[in-house]
C-alpha atoms as a PDB file:
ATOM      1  CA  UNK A   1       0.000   0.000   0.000  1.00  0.00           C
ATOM      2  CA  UNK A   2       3.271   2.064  -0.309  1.00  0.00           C
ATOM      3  CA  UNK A   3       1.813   3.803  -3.488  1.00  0.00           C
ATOM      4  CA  UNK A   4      -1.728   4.603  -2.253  1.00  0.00           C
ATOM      5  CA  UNK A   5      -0.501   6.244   1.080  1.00  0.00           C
ATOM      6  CA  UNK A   6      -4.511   8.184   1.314  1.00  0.00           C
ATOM      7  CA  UNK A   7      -5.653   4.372   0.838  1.00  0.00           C
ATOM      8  CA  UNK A   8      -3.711   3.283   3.286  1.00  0.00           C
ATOM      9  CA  UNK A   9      -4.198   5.649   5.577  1.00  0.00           C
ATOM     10  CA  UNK A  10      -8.023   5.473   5.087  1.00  0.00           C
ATOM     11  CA  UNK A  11      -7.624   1.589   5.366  1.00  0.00           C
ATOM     12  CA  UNK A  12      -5.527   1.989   8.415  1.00  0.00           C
ATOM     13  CA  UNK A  13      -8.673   1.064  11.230  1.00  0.00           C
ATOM     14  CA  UNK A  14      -9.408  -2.001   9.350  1.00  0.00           C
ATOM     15  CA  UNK A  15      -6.162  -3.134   9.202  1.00  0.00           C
ATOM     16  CA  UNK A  16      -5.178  -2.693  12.268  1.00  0.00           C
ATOM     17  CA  UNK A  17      -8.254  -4.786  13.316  1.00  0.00           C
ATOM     18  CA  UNK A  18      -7.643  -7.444  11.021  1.00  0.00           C
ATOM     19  CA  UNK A  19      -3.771  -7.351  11.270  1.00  0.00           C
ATOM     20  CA  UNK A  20      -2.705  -7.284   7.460  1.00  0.00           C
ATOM     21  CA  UNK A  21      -1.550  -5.053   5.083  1.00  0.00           C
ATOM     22  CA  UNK A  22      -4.738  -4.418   3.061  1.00  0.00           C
ATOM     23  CA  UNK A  23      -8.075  -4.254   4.940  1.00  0.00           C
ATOM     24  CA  UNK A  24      -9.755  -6.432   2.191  1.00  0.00           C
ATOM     25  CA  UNK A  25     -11.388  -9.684   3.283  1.00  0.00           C
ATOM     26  CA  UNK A  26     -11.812 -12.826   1.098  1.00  0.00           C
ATOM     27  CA  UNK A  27     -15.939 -13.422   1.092  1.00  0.00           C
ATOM     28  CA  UNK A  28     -16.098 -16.825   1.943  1.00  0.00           C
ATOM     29  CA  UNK A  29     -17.672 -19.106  -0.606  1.00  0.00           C
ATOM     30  CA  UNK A  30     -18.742 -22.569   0.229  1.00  0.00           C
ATOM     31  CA  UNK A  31     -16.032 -25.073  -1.106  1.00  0.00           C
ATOM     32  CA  UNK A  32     -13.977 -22.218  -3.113  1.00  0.00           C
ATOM     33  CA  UNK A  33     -13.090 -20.351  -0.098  1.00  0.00           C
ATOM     34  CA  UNK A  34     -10.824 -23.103   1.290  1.00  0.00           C
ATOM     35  CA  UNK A  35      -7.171 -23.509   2.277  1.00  0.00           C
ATOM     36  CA  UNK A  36      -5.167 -22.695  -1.111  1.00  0.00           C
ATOM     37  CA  UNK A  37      -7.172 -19.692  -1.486  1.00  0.00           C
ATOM     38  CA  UNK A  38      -7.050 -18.377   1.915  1.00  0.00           C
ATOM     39  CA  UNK A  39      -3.611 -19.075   2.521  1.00  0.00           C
ATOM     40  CA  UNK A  40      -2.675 -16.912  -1.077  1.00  0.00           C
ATOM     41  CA  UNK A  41      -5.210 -13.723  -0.086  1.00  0.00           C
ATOM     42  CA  UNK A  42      -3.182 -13.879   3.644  1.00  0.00           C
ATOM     43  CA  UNK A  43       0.116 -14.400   1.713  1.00  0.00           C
ATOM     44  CA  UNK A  44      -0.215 -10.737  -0.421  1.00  0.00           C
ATOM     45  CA  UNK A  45      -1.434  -8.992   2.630  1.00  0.00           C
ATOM     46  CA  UNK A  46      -5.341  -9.364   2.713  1.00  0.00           C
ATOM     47  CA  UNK A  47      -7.273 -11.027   4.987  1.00  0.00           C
ATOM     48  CA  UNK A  48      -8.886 -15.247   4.188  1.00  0.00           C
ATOM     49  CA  UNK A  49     -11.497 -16.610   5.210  1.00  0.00           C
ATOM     50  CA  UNK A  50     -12.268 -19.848   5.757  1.00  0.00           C
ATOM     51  CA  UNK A  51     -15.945 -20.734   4.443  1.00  0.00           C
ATOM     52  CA  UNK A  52     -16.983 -23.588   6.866  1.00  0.00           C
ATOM     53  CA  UNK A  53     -20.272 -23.448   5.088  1.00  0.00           C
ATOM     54  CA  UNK A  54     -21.775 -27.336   5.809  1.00  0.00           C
ATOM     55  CA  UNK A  55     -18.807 -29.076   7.201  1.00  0.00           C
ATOM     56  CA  UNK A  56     -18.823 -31.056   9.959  1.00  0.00           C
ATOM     57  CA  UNK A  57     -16.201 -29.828  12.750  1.00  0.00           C
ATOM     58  CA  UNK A  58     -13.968 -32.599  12.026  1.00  0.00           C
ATOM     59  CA  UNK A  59     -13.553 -31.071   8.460  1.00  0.00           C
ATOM     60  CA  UNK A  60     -12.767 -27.982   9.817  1.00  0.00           C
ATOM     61  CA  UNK A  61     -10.340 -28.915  12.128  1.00  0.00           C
ATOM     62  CA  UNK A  62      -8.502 -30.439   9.145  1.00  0.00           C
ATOM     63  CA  UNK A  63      -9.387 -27.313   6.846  1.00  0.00           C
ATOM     64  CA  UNK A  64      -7.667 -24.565   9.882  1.00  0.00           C
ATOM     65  CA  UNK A  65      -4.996 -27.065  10.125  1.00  0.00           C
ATOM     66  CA  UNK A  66      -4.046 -27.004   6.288  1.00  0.00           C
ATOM     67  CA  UNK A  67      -4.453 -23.419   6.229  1.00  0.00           C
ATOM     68  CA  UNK A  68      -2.071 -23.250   9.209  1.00  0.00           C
ATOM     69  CA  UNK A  69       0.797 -25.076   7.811  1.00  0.00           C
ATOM     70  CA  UNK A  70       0.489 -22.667   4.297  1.00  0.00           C
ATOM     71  CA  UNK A  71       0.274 -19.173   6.380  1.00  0.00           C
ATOM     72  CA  UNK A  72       1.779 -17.960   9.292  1.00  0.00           C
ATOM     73  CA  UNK A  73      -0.353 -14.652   8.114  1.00  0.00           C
ATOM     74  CA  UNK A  74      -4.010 -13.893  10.139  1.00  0.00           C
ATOM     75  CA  UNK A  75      -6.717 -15.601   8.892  1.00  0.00           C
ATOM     76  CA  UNK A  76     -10.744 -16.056  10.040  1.00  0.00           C
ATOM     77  CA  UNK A  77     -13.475 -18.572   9.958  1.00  0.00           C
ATOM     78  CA  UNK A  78     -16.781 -17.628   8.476  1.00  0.00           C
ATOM     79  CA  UNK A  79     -19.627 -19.553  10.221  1.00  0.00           C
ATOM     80  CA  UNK A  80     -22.974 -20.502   9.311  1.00  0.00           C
ATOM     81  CA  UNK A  81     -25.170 -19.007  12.593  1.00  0.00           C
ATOM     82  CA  UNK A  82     -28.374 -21.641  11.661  1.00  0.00           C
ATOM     83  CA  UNK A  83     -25.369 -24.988  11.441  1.00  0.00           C
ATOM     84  CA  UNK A  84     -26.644 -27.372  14.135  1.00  0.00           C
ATOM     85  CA  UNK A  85     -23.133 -28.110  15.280  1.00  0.00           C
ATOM     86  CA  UNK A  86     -22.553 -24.334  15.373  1.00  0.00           C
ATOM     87  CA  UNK A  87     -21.165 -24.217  18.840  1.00  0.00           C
ATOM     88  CA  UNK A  88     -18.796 -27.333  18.309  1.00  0.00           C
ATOM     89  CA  UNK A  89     -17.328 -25.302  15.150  1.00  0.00           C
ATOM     90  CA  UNK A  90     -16.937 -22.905  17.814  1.00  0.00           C
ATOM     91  CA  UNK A  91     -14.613 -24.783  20.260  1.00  0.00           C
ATOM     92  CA  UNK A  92     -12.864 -26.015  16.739  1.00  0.00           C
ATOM     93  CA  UNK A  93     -12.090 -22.231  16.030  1.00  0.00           C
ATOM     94  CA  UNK A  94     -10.941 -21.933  20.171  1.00  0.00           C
ATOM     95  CA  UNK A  95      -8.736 -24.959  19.737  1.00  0.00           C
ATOM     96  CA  UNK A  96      -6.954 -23.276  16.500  1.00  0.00           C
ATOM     97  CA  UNK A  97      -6.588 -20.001  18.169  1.00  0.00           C
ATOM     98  CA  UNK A  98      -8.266 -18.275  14.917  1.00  0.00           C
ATOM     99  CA  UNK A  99      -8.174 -14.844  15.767  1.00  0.00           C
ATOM    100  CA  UNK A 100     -11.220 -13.832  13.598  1.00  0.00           C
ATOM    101  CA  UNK A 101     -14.737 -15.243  13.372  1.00  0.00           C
ATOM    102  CA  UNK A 102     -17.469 -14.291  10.618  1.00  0.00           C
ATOM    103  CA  UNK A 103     -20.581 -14.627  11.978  1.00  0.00           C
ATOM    104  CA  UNK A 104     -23.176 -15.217   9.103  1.00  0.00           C
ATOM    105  CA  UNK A 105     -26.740 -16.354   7.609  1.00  0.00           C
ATOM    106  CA  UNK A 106     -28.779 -14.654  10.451  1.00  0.00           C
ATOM    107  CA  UNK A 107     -29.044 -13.343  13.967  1.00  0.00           C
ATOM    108  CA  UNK A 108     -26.439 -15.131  16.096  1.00  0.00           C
ATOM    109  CA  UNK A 109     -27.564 -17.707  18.424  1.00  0.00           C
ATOM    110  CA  UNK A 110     -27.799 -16.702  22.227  1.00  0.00           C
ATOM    111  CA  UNK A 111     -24.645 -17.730  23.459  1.00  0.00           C
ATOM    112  CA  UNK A 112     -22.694 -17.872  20.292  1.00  0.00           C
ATOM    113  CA  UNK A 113     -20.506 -14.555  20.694  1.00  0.00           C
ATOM    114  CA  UNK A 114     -19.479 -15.157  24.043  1.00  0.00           C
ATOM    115  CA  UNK A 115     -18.636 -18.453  23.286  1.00  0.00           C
ATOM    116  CA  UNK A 116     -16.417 -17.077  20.881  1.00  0.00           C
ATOM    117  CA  UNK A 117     -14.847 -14.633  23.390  1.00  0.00           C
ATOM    118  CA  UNK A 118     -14.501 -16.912  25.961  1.00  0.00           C
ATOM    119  CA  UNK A 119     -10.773 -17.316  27.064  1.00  0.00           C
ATOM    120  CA  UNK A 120      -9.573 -15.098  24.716  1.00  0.00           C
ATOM    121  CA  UNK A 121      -9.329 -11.512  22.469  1.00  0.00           C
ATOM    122  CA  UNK A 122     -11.202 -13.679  19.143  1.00  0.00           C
ATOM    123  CA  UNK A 123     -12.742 -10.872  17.224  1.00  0.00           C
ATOM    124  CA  UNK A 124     -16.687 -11.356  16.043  1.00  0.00           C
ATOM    125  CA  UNK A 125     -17.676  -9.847  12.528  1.00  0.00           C
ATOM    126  CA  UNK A 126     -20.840 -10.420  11.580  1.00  0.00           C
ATOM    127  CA  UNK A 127     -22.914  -9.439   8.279  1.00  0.00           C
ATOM    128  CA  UNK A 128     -26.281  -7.221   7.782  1.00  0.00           C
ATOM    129  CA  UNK A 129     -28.206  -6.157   5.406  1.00  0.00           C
ATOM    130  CA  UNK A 130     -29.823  -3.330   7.518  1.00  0.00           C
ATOM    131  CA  UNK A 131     -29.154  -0.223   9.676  1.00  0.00           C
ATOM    132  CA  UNK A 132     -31.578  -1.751  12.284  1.00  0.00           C
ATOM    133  CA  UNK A 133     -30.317  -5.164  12.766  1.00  0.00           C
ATOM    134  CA  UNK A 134     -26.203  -3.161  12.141  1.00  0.00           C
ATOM    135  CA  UNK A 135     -27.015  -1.765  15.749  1.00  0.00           C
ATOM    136  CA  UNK A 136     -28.463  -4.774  17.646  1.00  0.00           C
ATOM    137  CA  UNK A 137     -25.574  -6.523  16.164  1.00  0.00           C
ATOM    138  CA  UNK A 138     -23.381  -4.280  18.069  1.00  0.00           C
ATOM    139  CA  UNK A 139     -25.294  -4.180  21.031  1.00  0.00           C
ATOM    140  CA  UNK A 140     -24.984  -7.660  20.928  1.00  0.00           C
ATOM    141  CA  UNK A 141     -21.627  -7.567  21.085  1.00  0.00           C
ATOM    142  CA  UNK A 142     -19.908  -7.781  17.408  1.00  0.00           C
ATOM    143  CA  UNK A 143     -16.873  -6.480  17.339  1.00  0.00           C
ATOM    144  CA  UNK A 144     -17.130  -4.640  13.595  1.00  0.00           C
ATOM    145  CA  UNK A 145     -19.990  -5.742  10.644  1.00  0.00           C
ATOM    146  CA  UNK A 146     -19.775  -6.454   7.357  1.00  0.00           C
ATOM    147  CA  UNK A 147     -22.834  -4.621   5.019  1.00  0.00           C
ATOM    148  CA  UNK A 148     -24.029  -6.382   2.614  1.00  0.00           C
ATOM    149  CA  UNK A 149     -25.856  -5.730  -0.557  1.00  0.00           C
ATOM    150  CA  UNK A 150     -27.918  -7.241  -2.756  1.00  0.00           C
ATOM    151  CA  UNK A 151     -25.445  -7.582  -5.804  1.00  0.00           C
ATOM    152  CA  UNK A 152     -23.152  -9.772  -3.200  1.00  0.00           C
ATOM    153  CA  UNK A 153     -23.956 -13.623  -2.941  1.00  0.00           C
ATOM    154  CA  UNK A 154     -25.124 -16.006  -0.126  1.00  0.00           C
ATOM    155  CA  UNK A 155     -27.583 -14.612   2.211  1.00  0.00           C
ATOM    156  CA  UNK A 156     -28.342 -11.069   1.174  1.00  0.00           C
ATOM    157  CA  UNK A 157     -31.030  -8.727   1.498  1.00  0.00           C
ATOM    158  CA  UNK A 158     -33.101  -6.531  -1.155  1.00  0.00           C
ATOM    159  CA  UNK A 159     -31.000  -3.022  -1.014  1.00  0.00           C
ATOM    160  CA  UNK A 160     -28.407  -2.190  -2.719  1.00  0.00           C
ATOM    161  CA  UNK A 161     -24.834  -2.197  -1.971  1.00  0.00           C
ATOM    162  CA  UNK A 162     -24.284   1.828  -2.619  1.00  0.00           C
ATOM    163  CA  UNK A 163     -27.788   2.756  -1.352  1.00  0.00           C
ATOM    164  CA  UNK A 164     -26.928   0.546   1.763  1.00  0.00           C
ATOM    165  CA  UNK A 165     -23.566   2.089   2.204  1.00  0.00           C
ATOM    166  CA  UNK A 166     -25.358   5.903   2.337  1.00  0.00           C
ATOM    167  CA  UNK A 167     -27.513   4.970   5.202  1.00  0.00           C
ATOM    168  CA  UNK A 168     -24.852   2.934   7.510  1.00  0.00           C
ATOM    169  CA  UNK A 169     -21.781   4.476   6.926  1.00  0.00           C
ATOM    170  CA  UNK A 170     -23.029   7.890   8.225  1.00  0.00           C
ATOM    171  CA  UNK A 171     -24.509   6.482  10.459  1.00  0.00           C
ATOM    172  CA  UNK A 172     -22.541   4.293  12.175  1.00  0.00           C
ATOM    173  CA  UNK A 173     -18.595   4.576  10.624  1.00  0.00           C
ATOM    174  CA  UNK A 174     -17.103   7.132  12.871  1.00  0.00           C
ATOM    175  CA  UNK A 175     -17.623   5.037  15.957  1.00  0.00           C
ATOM    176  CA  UNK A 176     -17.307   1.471  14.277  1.00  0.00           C
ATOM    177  CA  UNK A 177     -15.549  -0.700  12.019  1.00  0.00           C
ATOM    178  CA  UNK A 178     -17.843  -1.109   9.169  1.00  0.00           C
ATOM    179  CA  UNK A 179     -16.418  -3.036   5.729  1.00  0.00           C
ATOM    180  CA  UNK A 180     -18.571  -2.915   2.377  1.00  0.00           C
ATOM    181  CA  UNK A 181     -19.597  -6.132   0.147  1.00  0.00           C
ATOM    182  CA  UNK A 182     -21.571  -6.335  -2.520  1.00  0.00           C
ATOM    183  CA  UNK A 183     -20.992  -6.007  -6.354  1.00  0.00           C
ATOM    184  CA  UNK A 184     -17.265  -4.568  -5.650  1.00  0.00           C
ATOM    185  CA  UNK A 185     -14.697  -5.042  -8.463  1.00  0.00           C
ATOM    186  CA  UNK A 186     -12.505  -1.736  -8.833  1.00  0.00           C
ATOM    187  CA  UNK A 187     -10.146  -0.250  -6.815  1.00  0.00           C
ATOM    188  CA  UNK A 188     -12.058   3.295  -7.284  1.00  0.00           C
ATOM    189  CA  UNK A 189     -14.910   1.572  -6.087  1.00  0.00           C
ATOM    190  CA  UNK A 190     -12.879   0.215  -2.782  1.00  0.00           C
ATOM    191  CA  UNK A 191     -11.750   4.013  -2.719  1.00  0.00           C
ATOM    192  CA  UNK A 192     -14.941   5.711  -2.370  1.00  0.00           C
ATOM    193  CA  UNK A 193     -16.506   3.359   0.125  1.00  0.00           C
ATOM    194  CA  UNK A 194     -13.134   4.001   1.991  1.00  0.00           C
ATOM    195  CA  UNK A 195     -14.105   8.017   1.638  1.00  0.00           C
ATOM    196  CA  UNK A 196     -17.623   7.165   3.054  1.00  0.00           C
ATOM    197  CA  UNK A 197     -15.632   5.928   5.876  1.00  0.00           C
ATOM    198  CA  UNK A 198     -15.615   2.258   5.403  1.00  0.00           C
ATOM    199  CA  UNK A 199     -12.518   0.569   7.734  1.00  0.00           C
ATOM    200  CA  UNK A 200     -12.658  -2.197   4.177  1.00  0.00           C
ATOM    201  CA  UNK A 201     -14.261  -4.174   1.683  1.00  0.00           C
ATOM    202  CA  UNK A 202     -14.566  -7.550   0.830  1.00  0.00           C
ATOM    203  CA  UNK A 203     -14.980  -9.157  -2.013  1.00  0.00           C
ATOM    204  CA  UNK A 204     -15.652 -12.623  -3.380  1.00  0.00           C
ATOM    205  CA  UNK A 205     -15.977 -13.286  -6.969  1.00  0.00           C
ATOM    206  CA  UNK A 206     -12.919 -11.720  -7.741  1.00  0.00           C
ATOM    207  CA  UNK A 207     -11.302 -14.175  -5.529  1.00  0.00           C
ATOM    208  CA  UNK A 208     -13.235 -17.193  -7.014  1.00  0.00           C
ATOM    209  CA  UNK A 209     -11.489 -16.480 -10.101  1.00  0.00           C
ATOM    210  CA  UNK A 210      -8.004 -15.930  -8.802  1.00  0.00           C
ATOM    211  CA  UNK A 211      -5.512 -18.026 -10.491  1.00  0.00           C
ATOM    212  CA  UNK A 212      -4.949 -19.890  -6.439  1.00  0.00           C
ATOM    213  CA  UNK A 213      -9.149 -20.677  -6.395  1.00  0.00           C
ATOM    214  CA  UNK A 214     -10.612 -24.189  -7.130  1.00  0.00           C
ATOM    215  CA  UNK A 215     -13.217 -22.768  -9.045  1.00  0.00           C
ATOM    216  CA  UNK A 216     -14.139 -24.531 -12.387  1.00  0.00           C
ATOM    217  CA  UNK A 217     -11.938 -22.874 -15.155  1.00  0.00           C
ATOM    218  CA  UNK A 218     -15.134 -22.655 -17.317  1.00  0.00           C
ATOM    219  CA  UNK A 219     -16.953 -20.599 -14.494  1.00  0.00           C
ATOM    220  CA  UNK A 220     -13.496 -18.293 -14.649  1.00  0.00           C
ATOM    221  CA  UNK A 221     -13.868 -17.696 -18.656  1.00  0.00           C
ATOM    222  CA  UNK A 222     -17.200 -17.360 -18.318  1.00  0.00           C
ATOM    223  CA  UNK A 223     -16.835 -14.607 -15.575  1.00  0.00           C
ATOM    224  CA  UNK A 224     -13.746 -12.659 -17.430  1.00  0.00           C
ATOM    225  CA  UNK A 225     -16.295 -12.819 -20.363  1.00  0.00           C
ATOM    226  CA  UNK A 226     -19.278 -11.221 -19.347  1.00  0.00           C
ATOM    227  CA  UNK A 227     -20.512  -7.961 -19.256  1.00  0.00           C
ATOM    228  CA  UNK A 228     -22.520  -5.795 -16.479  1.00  0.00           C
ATOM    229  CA  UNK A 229     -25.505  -6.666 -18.310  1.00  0.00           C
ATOM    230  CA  UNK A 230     -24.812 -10.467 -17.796  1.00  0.00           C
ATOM    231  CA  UNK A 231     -24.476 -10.098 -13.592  1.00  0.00           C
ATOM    232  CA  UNK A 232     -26.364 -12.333 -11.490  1.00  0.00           C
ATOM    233  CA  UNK A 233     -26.652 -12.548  -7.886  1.00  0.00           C
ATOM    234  CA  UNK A 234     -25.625 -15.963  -6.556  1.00  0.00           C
ATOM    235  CA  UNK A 235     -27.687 -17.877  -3.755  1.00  0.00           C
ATOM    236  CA  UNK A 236     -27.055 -19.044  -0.544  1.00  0.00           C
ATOM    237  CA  UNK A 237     -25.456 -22.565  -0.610  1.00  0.00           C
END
């Protein structure tokens, strides 16, 4: 970030918070979001995440391990809030000493952010698609939030990422650390969201077609391909 020193000093809460060089998270993408990928973001000074999506805590254990051995970098776990075994993916996280976890997919659990505190100085980021539920999610005790609009994939909600970004980062970005998802591939675009005061972004597709991701090479070609006019919004897995 040597040559964008107003980026980096814009970027400098969210990096700080996640400990890397660029405050840009990997969105974490069921089965593409996995320990080659992660590893590479965390290499070039971003910040992986893990997509536990459906796997059983045995699986991750294996998946944090794996990541382990190809970073020494920080790296978090995204969680599914609505996985049965969500508090056993927990301890797995504990065990690991992850210093991040991603909270997603709905309202945490009673129990589940403490849980994730206990023992320890794990940071909670969790996602929302509205101003309301941004400040119970705080209340509740997350420690920064991740805004999500609809042109993101997964569980999103029915506003868009810009018009989303004008009504929480007023709001709520002095006080907080607030990233932006949702539709983001441009640096310019990462700058202005950094001017609204945004600590980061994060972005996924761009990822999934990094030369590191597992992602068919036919879904790559088709991506590089396309035009705006051809964007979909991908579903929850």
């Amino acid at each position: 970030m040597t040559k964008y020193p107003n980026t980096a000093a814009l970027m400098q809460r969210g990096t700080d918070f996640l400990g890397c060089d660029t405050a840009i998270l990997c969105g974490a993408m069921s089965w593409v979001s996995e320990r080659n990928l992660v590893a590479a973001i965390s290499n070039a000074g971003g910040f992986g995440v893990i997509a536990c999506g459906a796997m059983t805590p045995e699986l991750l254990d294996t998946e944090i391990a794996a990541t382990k051995v190809q970073t020494s970098k920080p790296f978090g776990v995204n969680l599914i809030t609505m996985h049965p075994a969500l508090f056993d993916l927990i301890a797995v996280c504990r065990k690991h000493g992850v210093t991040h976890v991603v909270l997603a997919g709905g309202i945490p659990p009673k129990g589940s952010v403490e849980a994730i505190k206990e023992g320890g100085d794990t940071k909670v980021i969790c996602f929302t698609p509205t101003l309301a539920l941004a400040k119970k999610l705080l209340r509740s005790g997350a420690d920064a939030l991740v805004i999500e609009g609809m042109e993101a994939g997964g569980h999103i909600g029915p506003v868009s990422t810009s018009v989303l970004a004008q009504e929480i980062l007023p709001e709520l970005a002095a006080d907080h650390l607030i990233f932006v998802a949702g539709g983001i591939g441009r640096g310019e675009a990462i700058a202005s969201y950094l001017e609204m005061g945004a600590a980061g972004v994060q972005l996924g597709t761009r990822f999934a077609c990094a030369t590191e991701s597992i992602a068919h090479p036919d879904f790559k070609k088709a991506f590089f391909r396309a035009s705006a006019r051809e964007a979909v919004a991908s579903g929850a897995a």
